[in-house]
Protein backbone atom coordinates (compact mmCIF):
# COMPACT_ATOMS: atom_id res chain seq x y z
CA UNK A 1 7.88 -12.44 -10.34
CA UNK A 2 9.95 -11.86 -13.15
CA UNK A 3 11.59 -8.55 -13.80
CA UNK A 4 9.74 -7.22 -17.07
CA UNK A 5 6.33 -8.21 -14.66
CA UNK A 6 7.53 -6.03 -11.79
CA UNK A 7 8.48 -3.10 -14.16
CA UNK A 8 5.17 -3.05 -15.99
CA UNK A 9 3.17 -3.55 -12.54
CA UNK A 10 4.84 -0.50 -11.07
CA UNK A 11 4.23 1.58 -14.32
CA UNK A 12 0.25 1.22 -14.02
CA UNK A 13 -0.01 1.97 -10.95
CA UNK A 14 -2.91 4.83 -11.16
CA UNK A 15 -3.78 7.53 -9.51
CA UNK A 16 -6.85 6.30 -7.81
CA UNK A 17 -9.10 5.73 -4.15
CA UNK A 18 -7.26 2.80 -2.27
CA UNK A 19 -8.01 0.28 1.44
CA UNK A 20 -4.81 -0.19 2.71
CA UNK A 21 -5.08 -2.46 5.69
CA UNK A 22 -2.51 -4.35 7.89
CA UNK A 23 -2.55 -6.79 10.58
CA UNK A 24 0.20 -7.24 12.92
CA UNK A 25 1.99 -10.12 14.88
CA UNK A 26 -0.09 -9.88 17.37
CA UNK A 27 -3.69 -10.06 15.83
CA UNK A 28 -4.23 -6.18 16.09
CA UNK A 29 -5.57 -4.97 12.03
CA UNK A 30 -6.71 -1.90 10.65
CA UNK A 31 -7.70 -0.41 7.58
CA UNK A 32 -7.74 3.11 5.50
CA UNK A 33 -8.62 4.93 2.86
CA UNK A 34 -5.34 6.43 1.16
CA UNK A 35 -4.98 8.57 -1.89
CA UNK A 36 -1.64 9.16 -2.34
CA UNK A 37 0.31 6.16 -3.39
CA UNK A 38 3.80 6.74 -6.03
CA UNK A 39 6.09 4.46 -7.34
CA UNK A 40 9.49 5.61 -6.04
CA UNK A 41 11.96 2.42 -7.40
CA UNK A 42 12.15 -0.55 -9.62
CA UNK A 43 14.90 -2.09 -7.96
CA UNK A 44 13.96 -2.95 -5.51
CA UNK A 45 10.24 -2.55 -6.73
CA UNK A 46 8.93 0.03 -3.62
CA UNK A 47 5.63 2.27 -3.52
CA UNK A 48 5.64 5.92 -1.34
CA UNK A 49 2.49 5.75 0.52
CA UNK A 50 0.99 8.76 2.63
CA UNK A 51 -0.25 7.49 5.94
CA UNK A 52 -1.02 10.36 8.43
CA UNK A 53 1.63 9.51 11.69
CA UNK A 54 -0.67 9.34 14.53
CA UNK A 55 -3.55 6.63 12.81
CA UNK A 56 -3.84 3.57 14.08
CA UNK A 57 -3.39 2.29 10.62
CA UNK A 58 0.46 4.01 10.96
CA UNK A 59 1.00 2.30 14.11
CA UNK A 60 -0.11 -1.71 12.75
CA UNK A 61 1.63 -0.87 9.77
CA UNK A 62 4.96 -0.06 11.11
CA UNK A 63 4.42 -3.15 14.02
CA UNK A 64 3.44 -5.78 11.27
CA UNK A 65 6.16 -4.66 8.71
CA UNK A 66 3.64 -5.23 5.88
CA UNK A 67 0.20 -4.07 4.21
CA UNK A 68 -1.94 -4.82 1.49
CA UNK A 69 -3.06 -1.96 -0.59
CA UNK A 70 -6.48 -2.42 -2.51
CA UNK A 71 -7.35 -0.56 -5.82
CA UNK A 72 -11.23 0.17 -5.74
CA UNK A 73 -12.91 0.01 -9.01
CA UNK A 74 -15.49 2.90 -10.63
CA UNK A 75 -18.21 0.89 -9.09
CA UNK A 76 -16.80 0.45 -5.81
C-alpha cells in the first residue's frame, strides 16, 4: 500500500460502533464490540484500540498477534 493510501486511510478513520475479532494459532477466535479506536502513528501506520484486559477477546488478541476490526454501517 502506497504511502499517500496509508495516510488518507488513517485520516478517515471515524468515530463509530466496530466487531473486532481475532483468531489465534491455535484455532481459539473471538469477537467484540469496541468503541474506542484512534489513530496514534503514520509511520508505522498503528490504531489505539480499547479492549477491556480480562475479555477473552484481550487474551486471543494478544496470543494471535493480529485482529481484524470491522466498521458497521447506519444500517447495521
Amino acid at each position: 500500500m502506497s504511502e499517500d493510501k496509508k495516510k488518507t486511510t488513517l485520516q478517515m478513520t471515524p468515530y463509530v460502533l466496530y466487531v473486532m475479532t481475532a483468531k489465534d494459532g491455535d484455532g481459539n477466535g473471538s469477537a467484540g464490540t469496541v468503541n474506542w479506536v484512534v489513530q496514534c502513528s503514520f509511520d508505522p501506520p498503528r490504531v489505539a484500540i480499547g479492549v477491556n484486559a480480562d475479555s477473552s477477546l484481550y487474551s486471543v488478541v494478544k496470543a494471535a498477534g493480529c485482529f481484524a476490526l470491522n466498521m458497521l454501517g447506519k444500517g447495521q
